[in-house]
N, C-alpha and C. Protein backbone atom coordinates (compact mmCIF):
# COMPACT_ATOMS: atom_id res chain seq x y z
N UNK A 1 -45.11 -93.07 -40.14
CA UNK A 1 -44.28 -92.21 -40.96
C UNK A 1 -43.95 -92.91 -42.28
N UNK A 2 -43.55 -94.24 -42.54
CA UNK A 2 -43.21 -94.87 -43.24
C UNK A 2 -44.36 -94.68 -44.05
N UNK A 3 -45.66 -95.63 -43.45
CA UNK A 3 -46.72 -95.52 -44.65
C UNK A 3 -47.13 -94.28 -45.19
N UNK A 4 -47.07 -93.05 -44.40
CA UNK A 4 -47.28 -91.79 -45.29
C UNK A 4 -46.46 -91.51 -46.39
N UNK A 5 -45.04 -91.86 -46.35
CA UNK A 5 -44.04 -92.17 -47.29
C UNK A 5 -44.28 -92.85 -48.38
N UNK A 6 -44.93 -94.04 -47.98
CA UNK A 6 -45.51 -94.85 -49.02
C UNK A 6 -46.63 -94.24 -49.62
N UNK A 7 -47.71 -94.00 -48.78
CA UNK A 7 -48.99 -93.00 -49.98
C UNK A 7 -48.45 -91.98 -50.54
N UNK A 8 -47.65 -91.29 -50.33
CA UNK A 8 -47.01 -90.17 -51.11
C UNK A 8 -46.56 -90.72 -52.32
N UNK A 9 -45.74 -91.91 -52.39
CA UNK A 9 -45.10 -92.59 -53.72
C UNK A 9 -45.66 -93.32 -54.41
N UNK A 10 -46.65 -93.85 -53.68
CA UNK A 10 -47.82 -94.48 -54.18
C UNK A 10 -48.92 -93.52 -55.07
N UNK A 11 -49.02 -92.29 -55.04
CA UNK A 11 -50.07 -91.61 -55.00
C UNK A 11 -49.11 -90.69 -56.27
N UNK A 12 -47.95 -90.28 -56.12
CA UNK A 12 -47.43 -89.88 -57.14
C UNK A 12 -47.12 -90.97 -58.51
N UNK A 13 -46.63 -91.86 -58.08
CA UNK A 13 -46.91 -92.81 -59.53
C UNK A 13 -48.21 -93.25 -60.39
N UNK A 14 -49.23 -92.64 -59.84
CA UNK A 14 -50.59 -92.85 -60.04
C UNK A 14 -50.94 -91.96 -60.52
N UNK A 15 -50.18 -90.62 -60.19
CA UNK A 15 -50.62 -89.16 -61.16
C UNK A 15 -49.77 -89.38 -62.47
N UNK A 16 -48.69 -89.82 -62.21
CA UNK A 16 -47.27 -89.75 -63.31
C UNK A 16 -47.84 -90.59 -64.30
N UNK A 17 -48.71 -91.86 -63.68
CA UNK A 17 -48.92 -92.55 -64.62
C UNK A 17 -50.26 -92.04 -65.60
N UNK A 18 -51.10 -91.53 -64.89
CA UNK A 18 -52.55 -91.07 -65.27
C UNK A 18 -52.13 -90.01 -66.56
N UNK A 19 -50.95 -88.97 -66.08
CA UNK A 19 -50.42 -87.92 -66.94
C UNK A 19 -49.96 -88.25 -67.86
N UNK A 20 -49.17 -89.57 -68.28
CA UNK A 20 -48.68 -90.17 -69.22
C UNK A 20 -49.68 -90.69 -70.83
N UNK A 21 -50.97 -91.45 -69.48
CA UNK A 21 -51.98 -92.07 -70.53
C UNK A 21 -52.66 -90.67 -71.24
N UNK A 22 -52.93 -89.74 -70.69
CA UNK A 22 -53.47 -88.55 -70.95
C UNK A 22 -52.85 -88.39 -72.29
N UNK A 23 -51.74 -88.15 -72.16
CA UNK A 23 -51.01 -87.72 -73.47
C UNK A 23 -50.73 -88.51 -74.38
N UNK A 24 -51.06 -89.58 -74.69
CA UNK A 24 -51.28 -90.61 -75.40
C UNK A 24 -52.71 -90.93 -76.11
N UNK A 25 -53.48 -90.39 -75.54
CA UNK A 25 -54.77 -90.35 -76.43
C UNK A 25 -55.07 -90.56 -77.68
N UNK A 26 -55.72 -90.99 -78.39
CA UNK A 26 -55.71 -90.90 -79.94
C UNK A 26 -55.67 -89.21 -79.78
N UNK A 27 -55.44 -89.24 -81.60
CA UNK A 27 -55.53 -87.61 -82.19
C UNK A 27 -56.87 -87.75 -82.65
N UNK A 28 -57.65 -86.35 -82.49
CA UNK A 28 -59.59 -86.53 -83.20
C UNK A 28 -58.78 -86.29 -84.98
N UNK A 29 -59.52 -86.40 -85.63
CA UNK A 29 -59.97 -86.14 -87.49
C UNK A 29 -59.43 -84.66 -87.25
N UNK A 30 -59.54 -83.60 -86.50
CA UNK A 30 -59.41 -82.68 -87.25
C UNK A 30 -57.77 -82.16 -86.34
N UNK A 31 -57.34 -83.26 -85.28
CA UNK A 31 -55.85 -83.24 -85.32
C UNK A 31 -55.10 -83.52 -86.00
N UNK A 32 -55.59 -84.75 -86.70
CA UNK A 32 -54.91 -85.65 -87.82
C UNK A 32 -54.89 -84.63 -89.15
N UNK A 33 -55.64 -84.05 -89.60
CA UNK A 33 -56.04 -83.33 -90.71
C UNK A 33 -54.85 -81.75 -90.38
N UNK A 34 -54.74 -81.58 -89.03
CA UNK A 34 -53.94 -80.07 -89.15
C UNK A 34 -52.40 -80.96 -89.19
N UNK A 35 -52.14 -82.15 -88.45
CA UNK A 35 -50.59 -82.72 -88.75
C UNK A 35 -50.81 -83.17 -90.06
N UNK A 36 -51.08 -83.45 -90.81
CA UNK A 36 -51.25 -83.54 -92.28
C UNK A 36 -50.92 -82.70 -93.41
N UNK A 37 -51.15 -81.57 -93.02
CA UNK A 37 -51.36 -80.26 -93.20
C UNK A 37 -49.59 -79.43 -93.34
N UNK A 38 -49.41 -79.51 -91.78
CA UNK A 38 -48.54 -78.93 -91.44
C UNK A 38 -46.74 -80.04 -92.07
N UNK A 39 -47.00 -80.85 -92.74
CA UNK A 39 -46.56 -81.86 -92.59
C UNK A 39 -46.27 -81.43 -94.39
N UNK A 40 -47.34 -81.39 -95.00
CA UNK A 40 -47.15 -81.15 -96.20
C UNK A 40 -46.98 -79.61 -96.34
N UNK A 41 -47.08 -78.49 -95.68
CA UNK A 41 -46.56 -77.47 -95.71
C UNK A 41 -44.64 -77.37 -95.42
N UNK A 42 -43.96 -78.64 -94.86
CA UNK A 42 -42.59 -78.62 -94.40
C UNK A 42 -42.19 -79.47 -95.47
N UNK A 43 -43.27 -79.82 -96.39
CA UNK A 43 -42.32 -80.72 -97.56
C UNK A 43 -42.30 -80.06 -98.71
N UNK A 44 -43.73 -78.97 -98.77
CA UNK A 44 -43.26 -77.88 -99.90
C UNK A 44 -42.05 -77.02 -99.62
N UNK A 45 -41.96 -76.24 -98.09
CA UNK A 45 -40.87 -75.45 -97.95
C UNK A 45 -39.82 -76.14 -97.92
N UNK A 46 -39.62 -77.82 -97.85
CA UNK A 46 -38.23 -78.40 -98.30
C UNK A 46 -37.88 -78.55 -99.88
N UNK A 47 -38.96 -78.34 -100.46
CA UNK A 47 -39.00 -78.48 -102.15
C UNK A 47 -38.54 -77.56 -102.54
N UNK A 48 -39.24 -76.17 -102.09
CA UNK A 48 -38.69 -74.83 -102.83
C UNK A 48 -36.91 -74.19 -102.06
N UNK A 49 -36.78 -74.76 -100.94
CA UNK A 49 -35.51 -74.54 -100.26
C UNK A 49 -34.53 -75.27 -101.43
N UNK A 50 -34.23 -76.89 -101.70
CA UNK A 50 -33.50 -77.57 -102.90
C UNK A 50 -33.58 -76.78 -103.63
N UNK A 51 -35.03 -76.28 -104.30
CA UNK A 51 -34.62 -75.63 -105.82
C UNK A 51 -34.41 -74.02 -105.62
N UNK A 52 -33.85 -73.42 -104.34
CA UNK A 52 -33.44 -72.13 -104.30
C UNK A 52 -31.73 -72.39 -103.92
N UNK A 53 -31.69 -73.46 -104.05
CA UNK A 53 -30.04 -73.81 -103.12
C UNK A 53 -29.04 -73.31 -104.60
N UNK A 54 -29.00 -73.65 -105.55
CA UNK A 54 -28.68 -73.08 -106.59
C UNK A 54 -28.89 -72.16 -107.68
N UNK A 55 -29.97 -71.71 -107.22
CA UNK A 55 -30.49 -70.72 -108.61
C UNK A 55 -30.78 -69.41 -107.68
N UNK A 56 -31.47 -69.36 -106.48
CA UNK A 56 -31.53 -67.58 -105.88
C UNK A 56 -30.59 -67.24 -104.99
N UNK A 57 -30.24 -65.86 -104.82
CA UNK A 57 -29.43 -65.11 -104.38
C UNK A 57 -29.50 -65.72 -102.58
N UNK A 58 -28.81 -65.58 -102.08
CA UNK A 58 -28.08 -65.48 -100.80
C UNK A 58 -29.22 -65.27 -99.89
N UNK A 59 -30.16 -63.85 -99.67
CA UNK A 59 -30.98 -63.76 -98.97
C UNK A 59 -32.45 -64.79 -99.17
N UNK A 60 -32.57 -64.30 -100.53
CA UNK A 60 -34.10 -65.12 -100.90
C UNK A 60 -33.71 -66.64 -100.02
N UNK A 61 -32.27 -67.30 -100.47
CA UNK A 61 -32.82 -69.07 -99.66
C UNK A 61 -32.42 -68.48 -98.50
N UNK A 62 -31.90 -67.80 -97.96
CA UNK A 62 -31.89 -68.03 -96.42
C UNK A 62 -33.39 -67.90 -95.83
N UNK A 63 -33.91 -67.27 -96.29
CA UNK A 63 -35.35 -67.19 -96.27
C UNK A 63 -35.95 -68.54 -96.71
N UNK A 64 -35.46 -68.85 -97.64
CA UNK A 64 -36.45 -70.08 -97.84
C UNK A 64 -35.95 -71.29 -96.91
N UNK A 65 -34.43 -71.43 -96.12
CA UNK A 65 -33.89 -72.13 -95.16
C UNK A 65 -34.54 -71.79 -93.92
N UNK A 66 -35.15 -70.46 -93.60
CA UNK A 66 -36.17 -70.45 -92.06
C UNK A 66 -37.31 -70.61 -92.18
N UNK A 67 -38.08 -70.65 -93.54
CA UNK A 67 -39.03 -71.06 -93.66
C UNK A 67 -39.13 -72.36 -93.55
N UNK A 68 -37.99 -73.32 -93.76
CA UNK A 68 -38.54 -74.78 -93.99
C UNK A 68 -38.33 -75.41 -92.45
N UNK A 69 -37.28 -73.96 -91.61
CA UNK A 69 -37.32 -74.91 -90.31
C UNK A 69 -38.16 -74.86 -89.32
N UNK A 70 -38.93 -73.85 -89.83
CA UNK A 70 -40.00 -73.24 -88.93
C UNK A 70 -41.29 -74.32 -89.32
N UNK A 71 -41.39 -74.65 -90.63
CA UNK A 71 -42.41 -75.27 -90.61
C UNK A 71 -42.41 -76.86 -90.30
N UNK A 72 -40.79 -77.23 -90.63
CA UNK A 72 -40.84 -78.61 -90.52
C UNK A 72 -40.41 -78.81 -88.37
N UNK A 73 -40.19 -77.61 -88.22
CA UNK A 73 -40.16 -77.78 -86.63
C UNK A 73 -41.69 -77.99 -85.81
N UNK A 74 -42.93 -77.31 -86.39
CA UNK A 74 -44.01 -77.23 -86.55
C UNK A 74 -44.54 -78.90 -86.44
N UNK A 75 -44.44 -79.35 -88.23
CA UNK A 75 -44.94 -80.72 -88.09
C UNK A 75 -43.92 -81.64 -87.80
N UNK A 76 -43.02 -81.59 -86.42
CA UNK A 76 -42.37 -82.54 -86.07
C UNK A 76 -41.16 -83.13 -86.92
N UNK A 77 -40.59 -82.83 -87.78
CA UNK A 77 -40.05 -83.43 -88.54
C UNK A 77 -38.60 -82.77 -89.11
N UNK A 78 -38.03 -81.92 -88.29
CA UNK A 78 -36.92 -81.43 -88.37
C UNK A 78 -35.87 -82.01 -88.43
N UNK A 79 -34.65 -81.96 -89.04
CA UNK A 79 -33.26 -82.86 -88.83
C UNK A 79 -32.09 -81.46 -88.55
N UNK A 80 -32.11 -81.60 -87.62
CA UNK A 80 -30.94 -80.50 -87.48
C UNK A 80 -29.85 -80.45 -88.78
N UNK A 81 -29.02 -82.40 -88.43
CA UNK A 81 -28.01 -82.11 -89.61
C UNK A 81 -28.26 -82.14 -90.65
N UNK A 82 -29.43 -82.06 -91.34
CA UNK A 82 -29.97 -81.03 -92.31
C UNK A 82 -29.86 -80.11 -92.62
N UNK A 83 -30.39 -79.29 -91.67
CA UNK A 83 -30.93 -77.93 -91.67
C UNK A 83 -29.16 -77.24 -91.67
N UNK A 84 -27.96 -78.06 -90.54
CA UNK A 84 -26.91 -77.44 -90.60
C UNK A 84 -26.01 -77.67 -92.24
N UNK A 85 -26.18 -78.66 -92.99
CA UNK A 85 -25.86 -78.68 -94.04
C UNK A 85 -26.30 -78.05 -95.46
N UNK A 86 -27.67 -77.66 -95.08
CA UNK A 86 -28.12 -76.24 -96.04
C UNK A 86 -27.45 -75.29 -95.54
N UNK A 87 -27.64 -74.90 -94.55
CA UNK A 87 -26.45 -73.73 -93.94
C UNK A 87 -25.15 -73.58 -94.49
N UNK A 88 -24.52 -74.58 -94.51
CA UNK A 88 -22.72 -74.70 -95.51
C UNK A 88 -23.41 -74.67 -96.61
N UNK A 89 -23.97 -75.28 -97.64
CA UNK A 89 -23.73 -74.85 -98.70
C UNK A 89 -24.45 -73.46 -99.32
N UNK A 90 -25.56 -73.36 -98.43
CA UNK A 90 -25.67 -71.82 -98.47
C UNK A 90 -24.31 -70.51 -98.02
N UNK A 91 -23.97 -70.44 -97.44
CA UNK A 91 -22.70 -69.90 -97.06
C UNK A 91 -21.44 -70.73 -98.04
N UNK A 92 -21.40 -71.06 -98.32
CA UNK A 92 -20.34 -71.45 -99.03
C UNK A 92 -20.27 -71.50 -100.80
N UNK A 93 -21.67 -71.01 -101.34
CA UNK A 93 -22.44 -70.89 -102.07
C UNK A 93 -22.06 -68.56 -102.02
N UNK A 94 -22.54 -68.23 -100.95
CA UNK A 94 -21.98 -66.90 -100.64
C UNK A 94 -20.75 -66.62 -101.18
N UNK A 95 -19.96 -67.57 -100.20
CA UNK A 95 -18.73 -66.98 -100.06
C UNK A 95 -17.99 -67.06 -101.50
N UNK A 96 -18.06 -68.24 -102.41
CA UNK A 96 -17.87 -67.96 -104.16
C UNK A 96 -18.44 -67.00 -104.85
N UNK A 97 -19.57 -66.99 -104.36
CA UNK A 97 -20.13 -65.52 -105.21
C UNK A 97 -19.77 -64.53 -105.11
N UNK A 98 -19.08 -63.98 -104.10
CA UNK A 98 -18.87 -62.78 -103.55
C UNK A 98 -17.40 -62.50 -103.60
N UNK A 99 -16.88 -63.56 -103.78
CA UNK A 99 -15.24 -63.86 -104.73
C UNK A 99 -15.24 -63.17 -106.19
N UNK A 100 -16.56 -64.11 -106.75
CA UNK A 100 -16.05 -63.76 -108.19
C UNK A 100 -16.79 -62.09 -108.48
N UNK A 101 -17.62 -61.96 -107.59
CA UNK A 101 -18.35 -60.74 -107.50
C UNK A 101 -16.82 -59.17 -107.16
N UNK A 102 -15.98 -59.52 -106.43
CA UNK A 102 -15.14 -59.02 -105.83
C UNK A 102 -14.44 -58.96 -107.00
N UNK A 103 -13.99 -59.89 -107.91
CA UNK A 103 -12.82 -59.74 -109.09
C UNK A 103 -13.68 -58.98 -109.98
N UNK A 104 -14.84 -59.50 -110.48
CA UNK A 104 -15.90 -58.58 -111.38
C UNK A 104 -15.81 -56.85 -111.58
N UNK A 105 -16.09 -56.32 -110.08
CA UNK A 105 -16.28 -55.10 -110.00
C UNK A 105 -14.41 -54.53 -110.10
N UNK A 106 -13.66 -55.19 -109.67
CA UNK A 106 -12.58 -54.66 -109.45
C UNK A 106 -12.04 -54.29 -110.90
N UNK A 107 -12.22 -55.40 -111.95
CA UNK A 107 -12.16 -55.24 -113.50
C UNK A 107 -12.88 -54.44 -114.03
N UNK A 108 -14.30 -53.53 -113.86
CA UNK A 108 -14.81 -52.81 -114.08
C UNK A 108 -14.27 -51.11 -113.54
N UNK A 109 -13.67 -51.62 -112.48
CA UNK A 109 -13.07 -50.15 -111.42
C UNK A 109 -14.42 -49.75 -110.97
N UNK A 110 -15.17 -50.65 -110.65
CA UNK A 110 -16.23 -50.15 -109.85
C UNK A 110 -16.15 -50.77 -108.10
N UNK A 111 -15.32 -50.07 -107.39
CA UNK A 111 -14.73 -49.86 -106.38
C UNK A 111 -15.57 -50.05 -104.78
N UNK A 112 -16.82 -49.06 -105.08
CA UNK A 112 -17.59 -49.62 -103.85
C UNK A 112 -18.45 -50.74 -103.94
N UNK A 113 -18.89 -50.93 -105.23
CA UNK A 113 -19.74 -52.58 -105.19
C UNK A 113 -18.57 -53.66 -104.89
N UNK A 114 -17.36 -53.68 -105.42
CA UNK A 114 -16.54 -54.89 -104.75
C UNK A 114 -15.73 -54.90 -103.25
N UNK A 115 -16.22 -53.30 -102.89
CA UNK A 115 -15.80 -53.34 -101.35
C UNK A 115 -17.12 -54.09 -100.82
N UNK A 116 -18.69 -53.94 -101.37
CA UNK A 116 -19.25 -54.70 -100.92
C UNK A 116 -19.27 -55.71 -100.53
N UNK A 117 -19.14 -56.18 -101.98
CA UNK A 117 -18.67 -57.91 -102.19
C UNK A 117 -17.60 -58.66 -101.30
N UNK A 118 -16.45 -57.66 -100.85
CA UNK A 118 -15.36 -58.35 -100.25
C UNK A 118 -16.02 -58.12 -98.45
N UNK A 119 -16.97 -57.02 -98.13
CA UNK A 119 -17.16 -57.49 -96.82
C UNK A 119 -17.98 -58.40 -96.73
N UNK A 120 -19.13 -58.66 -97.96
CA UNK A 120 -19.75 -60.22 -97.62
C UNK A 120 -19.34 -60.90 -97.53
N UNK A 121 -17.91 -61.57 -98.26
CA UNK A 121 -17.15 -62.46 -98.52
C UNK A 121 -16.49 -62.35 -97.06
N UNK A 122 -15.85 -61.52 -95.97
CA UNK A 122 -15.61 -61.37 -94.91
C UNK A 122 -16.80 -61.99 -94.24
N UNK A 123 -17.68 -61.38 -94.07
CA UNK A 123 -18.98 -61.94 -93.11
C UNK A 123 -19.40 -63.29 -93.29
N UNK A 124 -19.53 -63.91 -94.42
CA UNK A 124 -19.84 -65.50 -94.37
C UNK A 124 -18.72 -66.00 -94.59
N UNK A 125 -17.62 -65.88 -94.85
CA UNK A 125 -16.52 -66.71 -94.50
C UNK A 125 -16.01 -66.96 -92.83
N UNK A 126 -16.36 -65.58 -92.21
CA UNK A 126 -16.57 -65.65 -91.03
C UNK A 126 -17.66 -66.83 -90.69
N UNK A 127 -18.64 -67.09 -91.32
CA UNK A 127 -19.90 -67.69 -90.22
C UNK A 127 -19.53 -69.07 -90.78
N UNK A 128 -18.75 -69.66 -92.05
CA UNK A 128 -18.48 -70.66 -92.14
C UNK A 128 -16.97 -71.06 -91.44
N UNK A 129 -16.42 -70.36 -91.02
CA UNK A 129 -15.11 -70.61 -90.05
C UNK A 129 -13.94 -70.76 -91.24
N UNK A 130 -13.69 -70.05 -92.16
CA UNK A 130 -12.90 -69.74 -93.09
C UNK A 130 -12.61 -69.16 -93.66
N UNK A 131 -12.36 -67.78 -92.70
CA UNK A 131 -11.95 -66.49 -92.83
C UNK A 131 -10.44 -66.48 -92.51
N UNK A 132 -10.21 -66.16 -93.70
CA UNK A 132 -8.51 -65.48 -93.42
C UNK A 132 -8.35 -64.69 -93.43
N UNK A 133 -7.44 -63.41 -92.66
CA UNK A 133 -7.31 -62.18 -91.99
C UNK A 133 -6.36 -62.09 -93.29
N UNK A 134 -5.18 -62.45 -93.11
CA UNK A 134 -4.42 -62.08 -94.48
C UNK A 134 -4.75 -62.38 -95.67
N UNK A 135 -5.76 -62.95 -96.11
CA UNK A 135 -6.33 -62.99 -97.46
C UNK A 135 -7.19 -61.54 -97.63
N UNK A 136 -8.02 -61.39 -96.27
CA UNK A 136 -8.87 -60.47 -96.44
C UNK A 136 -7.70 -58.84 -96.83
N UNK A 137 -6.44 -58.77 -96.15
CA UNK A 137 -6.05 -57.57 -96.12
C UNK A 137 -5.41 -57.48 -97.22
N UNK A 138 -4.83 -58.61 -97.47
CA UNK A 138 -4.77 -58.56 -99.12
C UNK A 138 -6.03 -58.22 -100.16
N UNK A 139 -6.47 -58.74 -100.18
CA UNK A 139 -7.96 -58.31 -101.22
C UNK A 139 -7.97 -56.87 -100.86
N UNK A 140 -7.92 -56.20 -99.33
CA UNK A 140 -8.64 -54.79 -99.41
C UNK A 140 -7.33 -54.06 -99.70
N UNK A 141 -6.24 -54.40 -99.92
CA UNK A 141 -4.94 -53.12 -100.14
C UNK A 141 -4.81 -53.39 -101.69
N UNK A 142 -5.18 -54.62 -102.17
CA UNK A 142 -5.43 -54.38 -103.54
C UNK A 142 -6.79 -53.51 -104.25
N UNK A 143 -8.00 -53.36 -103.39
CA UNK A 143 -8.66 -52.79 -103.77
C UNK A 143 -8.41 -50.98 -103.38
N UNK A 144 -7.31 -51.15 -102.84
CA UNK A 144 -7.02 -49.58 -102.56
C UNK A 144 -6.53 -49.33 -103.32
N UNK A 145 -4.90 -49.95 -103.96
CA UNK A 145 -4.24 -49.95 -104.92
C UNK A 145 -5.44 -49.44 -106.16
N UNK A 146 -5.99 -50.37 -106.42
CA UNK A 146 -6.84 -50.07 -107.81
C UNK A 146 -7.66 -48.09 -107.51
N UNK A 147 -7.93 -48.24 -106.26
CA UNK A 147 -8.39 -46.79 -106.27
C UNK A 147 -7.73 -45.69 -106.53
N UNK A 148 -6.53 -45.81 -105.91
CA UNK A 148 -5.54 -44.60 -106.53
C UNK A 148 -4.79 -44.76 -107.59
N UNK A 149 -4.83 -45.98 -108.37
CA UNK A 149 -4.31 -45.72 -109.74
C UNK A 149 -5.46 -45.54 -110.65
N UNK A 150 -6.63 -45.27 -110.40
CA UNK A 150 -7.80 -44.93 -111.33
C UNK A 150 -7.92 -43.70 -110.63
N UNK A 151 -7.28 -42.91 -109.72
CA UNK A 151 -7.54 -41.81 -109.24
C UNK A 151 -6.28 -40.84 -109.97
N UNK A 152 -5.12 -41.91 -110.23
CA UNK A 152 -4.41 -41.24 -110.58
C UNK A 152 -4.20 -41.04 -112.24
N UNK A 153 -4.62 -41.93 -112.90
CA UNK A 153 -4.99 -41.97 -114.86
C UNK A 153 -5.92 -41.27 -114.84
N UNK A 154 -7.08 -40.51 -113.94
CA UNK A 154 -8.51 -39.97 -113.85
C UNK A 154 -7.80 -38.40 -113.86
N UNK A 155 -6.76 -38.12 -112.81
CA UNK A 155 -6.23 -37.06 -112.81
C UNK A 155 -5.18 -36.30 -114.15
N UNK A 156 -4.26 -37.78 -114.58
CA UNK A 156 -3.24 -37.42 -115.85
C UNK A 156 -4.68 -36.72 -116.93
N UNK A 157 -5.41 -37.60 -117.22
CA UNK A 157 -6.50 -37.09 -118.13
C UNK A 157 -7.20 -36.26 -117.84
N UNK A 158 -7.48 -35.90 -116.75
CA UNK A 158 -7.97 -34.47 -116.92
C UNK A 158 -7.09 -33.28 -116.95
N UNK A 159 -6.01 -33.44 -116.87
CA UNK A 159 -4.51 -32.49 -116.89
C UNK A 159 -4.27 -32.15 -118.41
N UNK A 160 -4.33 -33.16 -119.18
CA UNK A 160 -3.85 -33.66 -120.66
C UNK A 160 -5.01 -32.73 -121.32
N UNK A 161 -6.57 -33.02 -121.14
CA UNK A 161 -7.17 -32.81 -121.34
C UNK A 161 -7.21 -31.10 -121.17
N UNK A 162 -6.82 -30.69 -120.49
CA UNK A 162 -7.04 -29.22 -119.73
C UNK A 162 -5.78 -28.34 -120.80
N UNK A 163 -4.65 -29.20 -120.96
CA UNK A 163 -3.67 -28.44 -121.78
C UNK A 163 -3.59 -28.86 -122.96
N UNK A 164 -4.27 -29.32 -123.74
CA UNK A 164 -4.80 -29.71 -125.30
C UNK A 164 -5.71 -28.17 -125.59
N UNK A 165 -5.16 -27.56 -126.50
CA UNK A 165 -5.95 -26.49 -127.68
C UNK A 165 -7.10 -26.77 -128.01
């Protein structure tokens, strides 16, 4: 009983080990040539990700942020706390824009583009964990405010207008 015990453990460290060397093999020329490849495809999509971190809109780098993790996950070479620190300043990059985007339209009295703006500013302040409930209800009762007093100078003038000769 014992020695069957033993060929069993014997016989499994001999596969474990065989399975090990297996995967250790050299790579042929045309493995080396596709990690090469794939390798310099995760350093262009890290090139154009930097130079979208400040200059394109919100969607375009998030796009260019799954492109670079997809490819640099590909040729091995991913850094999470990387990839999570494009994430903050992408989102946090949002969440200013969509601030000053929010005061913009509100100065214009253009009412549903800065309700836009203020639920993006809700949604990635949410995903960066710096969402305030009373900031947010503030921003939206001021953007109500602004609606009915442009509803209500919209109304005097057409009144004024209606009883003018």
């Amino acid at each position: 009983m014992i020695l069957i015990i033993a060929l069993a453990l014997l016989g499994f460290v001999f596969l474990s080990t065989f399975a090990i060397a297996e995967d250790k093999q050299p790579l042929t020329q045309e493995e080396k040539a596709r990690q090469k490849m794939l390798k310099l495809e995760a350093a262009n999509a890290f090139w154009r990700l930097k130079n979208s971190l400040g200059k394109d809109a919100f969607y375009s780098t998030r796009i260019r942020l799954n492109v670079w993790r997809s490819t640099a996950l590909d040729a091995g070479t991913f850094d999470q706390a990387q990839y999570d620190e494009f994430k903050q300043q992408l989102y946090e990059n949002s969440v200013n824009d969509s601030m000053k985007c929010y005061e913009e339209f509100i100065l214009e009295e253009n009412y549903y583009d800065a309700n836009i703006c203020l639920q993006t500013w809700r949604m990635h302040s949410k995903e960066l964990g710096t969402y305030d409930k009373d900031k947010y209800e503030a921003l939206k009762e001021r953007l109500t405010q602004a609606r009915i007093k442009k509803a209500t100078r919209e109304a005097e003038e057409k009144k004024a207008a209606e009883t003018e000769p």
